[in-house]
Protein backbone atom coordinates (compact mmCIF):
# COMPACT_ATOMS: atom_id res chain seq x y z
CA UNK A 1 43.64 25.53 -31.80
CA UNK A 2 41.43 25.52 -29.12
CA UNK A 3 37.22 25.49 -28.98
CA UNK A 4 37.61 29.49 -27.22
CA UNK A 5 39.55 30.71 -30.14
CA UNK A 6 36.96 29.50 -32.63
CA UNK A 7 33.28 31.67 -32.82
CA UNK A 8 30.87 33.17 -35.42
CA UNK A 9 32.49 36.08 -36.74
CA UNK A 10 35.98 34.37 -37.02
CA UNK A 11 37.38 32.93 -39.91
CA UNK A 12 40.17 30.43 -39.97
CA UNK A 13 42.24 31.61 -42.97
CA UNK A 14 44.81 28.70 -43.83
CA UNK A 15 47.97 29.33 -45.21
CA UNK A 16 47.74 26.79 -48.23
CA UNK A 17 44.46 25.14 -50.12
CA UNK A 18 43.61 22.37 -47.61
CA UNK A 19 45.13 18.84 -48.73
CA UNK A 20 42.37 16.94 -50.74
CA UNK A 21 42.47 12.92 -49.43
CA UNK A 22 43.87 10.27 -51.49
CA UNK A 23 42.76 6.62 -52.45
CA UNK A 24 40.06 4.20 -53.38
CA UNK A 25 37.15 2.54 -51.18
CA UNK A 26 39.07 0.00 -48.88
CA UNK A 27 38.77 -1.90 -45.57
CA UNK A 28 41.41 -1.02 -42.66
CA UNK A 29 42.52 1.82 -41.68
CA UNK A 30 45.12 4.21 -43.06
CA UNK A 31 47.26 6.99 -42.01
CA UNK A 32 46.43 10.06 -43.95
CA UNK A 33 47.07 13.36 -42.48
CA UNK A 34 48.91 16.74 -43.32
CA UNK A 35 50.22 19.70 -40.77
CA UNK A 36 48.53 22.54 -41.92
CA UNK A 37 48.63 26.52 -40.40
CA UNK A 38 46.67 29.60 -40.45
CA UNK A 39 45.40 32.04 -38.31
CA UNK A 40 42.08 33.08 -37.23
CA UNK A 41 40.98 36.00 -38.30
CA UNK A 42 38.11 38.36 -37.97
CA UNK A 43 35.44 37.50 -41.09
CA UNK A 44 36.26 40.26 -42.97
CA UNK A 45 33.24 43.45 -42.57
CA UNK A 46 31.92 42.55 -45.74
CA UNK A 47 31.18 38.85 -45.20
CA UNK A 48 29.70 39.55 -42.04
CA UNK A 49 27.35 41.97 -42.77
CA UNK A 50 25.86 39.13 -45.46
CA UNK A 51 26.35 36.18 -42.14
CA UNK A 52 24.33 38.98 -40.46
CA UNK A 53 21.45 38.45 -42.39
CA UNK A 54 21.96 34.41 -42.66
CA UNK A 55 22.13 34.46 -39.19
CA UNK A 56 20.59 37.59 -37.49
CA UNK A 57 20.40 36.34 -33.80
CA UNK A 58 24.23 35.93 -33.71
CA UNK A 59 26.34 38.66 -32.59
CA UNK A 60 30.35 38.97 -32.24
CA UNK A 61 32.38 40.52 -29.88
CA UNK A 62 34.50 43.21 -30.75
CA UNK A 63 37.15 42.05 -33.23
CA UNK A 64 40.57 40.85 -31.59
CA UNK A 65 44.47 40.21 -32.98
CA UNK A 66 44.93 37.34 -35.56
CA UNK A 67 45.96 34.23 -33.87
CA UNK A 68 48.20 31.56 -35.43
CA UNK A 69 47.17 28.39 -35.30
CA UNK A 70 48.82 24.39 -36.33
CA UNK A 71 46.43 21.46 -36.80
CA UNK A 72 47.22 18.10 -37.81
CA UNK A 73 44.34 18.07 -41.13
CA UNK A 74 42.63 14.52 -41.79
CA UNK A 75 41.20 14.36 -45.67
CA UNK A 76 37.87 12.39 -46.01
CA UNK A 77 37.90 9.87 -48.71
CA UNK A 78 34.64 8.01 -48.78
CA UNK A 79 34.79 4.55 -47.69
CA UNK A 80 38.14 4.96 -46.37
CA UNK A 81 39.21 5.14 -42.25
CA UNK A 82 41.83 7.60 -41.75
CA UNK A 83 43.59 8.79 -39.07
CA UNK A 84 46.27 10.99 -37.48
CA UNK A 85 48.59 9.70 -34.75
CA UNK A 86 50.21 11.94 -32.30
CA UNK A 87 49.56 14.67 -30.17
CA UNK A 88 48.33 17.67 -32.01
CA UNK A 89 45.11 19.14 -32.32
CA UNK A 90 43.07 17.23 -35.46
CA UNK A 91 41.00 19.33 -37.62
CA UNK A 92 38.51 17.04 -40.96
CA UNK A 93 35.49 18.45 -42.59
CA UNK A 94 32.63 17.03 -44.82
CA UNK A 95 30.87 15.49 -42.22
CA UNK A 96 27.56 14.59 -42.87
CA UNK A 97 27.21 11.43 -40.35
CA UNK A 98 30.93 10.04 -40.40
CA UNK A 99 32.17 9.93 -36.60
CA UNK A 100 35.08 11.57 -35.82
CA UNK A 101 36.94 9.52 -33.19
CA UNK A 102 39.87 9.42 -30.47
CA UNK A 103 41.71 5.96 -29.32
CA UNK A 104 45.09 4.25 -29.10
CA UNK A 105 47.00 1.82 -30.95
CA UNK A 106 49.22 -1.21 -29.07
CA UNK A 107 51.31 1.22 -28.29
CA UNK A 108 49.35 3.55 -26.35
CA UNK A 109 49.84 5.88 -29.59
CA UNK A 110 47.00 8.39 -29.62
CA UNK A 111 44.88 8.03 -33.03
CA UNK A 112 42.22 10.50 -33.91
CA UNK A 113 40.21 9.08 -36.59
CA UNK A 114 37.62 10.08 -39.44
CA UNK A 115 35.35 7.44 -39.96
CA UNK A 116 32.78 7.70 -43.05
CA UNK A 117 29.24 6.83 -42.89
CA UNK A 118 27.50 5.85 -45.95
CA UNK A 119 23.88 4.37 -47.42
CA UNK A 120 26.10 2.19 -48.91
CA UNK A 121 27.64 -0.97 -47.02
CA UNK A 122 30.68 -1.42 -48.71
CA UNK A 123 31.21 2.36 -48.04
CA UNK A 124 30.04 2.57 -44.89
CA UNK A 125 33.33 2.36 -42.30
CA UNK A 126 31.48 2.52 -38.56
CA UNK A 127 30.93 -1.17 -38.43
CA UNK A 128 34.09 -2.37 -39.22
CA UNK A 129 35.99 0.30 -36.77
CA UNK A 130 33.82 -0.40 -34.08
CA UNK A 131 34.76 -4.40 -34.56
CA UNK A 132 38.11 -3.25 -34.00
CA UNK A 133 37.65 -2.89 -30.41
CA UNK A 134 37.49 -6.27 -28.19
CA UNK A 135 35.65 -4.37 -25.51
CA UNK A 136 32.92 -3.24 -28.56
CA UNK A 137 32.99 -5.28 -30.72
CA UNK A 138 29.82 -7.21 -31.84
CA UNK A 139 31.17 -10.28 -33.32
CA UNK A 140 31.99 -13.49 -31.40
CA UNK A 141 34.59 -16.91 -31.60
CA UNK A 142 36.56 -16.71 -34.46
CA UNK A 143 35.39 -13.36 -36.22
CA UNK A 144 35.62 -11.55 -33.51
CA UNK A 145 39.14 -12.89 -33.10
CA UNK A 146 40.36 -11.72 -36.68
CA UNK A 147 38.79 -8.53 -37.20
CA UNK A 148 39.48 -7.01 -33.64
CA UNK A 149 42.69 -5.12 -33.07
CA UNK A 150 45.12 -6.34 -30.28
CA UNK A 151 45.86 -3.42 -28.38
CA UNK A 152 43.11 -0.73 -29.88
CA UNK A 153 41.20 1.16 -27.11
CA UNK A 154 38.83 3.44 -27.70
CA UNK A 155 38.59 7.01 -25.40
CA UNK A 156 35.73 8.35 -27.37
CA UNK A 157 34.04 9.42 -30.49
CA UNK A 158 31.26 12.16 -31.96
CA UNK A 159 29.41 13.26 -34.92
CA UNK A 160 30.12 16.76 -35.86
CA UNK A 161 26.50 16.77 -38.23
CA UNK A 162 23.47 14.46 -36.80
CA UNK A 163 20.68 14.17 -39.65
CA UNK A 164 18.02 14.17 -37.04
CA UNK A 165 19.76 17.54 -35.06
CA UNK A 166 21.16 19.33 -37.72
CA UNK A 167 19.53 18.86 -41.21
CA UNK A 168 16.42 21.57 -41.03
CA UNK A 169 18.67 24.05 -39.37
CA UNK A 170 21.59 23.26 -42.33
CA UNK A 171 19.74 23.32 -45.23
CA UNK A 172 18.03 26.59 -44.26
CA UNK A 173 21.25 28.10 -43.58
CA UNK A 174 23.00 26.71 -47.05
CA UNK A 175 19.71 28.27 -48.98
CA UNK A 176 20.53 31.93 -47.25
CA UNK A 177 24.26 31.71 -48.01
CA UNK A 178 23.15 30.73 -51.85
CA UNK A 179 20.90 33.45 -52.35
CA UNK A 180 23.09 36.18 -50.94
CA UNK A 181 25.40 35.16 -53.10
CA UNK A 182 28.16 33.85 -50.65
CA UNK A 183 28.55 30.50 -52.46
CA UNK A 184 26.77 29.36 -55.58
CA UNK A 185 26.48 25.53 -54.44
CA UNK A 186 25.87 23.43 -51.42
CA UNK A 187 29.90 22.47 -51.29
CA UNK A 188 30.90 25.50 -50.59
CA UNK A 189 29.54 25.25 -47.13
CA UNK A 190 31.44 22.65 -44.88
CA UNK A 191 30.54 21.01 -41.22
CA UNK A 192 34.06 20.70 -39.49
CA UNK A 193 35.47 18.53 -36.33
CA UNK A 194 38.01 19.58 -33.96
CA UNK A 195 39.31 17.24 -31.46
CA UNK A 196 41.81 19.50 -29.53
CA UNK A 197 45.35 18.99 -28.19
CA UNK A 198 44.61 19.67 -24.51
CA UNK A 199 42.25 17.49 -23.48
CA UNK A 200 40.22 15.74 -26.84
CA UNK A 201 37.34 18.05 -26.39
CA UNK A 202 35.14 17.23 -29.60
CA UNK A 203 33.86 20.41 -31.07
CA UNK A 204 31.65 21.17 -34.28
CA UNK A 205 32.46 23.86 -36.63
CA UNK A 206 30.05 25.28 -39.28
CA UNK A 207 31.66 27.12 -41.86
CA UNK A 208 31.16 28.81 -44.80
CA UNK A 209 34.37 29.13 -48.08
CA UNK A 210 33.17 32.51 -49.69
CA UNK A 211 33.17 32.44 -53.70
CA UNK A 212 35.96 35.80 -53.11
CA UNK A 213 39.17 34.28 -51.62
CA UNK A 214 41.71 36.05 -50.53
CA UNK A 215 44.66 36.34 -52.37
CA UNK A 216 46.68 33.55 -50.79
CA UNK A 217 45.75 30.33 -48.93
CA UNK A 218 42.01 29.79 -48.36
CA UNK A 219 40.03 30.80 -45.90
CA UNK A 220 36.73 29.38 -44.50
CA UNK A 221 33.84 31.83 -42.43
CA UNK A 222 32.91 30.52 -38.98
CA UNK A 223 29.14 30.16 -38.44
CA UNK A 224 28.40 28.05 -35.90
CA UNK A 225 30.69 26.56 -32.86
CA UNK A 226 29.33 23.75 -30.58
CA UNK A 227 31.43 21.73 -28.06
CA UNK A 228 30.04 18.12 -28.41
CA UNK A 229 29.41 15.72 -25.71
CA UNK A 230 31.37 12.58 -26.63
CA UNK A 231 30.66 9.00 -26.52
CA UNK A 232 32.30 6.01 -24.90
CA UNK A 233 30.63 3.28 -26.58
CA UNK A 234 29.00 1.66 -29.66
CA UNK A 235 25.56 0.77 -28.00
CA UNK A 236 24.14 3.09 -30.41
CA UNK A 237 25.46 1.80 -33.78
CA UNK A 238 25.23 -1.89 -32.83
CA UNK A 239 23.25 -2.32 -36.13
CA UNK A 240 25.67 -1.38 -38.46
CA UNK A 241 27.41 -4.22 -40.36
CA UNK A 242 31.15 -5.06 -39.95
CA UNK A 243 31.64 -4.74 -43.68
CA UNK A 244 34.84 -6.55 -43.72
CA UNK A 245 33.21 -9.86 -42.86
CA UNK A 246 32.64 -12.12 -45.33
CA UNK A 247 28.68 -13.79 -45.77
């Protein structure tokens, strides 16, 4: 899957229900992630005449072939780091603030990584993965020493949804979708990240799961595509509390 096969008036159309996340709020981080496929498809003409008039300054070129596609799918659990490791492209959804990042283990194993964000500290993850990372970390002596992971380097990270950037422009578009009917609550709408196989390009995908479903599998309408300028380091979140260490 890669960030020119993806555009408003596609839909990605998975072959199964996407994998919901499992366990309970806890430090560290865990590998949780499934091998999903699909293809993306046209949104079907009926959907996009209603995305029309959610979104009438968006146009679509002239429908192509279906193409398959085979993503490596990262569940978000809140207050829970997970992460795929290999090579594949890395597809998670729900983000509301959670960074979705890309790094190595000891082993030079590539990781990528959803990594919640919450109001509440026990629940929120950044501090604690950013503490994994000598070169980032913002703990010293001893703390520093227990909590940072030998051997972790981080490439780069994003946030698919910022609440400053994106909140107006969501909400607006989740009160269309409601009162044409699409969906009949706010879940049914979904911010995505896509951190591709080729080169980790971070990309933000706005979609929509209509209430009608196709027959098989699920299938979730494309809205909004951005490719997302990355970041290197933590200088940013430099407040947030390591929540792993102890008062």
């Amino acid at each position: 899957m890669e960030l020119n096969d993806i555009y408003t008036g596609t839909s990605l159309h998975f072959d199964a229900a996407l994998p919901k996340g499992s366990g309970e709020v806890e430090t560290e981080e865990h590998s949780q992630s499934h091998s999903v496929s699909g293809s993306i498809v046209a949104t079907p003409a009926n959907d996009w005449a209603i995305i029309q008039k959610v979104l009438p300054q968006v146009t679509r070129p002239a429908p192509g072939a279906a193409k398959a596609f085979a993503v490596a799918y990262v569940p978000y659990i809140d207050g829970r780091i997970h992460y795929h490791e290999g090579t594949a492209a890395v597809l998670s959804d729900k983000y509301s603030g959670c960074l979705m990042a890309v790094y190595s283990d000891a082993n030079k194993q590539r990781r990528v990584a959803h990594v919640p964000k919450s109001n509440n500290v026990d629940n929120d993850c950044i501090g604690e993965f950013r503490d994994y990372f000598d070169a980032h970390s913002t703990l010293a002596g001893a703390e520093k020493t227990k909590h940072v992971k030998t051997g972790h380097k981080l490439k780069h990270y994003f946030q698919p949804f910022v609440e400053s950037r994106d909140a107006d422009i969501q909400l607006g578009i989740i009160g269309k979708l409601i009162q044409e009917k699409m969906i009949s609550e706010v879940y049914g709408f979904s911010v995505f990240g896509l951190v591709t196989a080729r080169d980790d390009s971070c990309v933000s995908i706005w979609a929509v799961k209509p209430a009608k479903q196709p027959a098989t599998g699920e299938m979730w309408h494309v809205l909004l595509v951005r490719k997302r300028q990355p970041l290197e380091d933590f200088k940013a979140l430099v407040g947030k509390k390591n929540r792993a260490v102890k008062l």
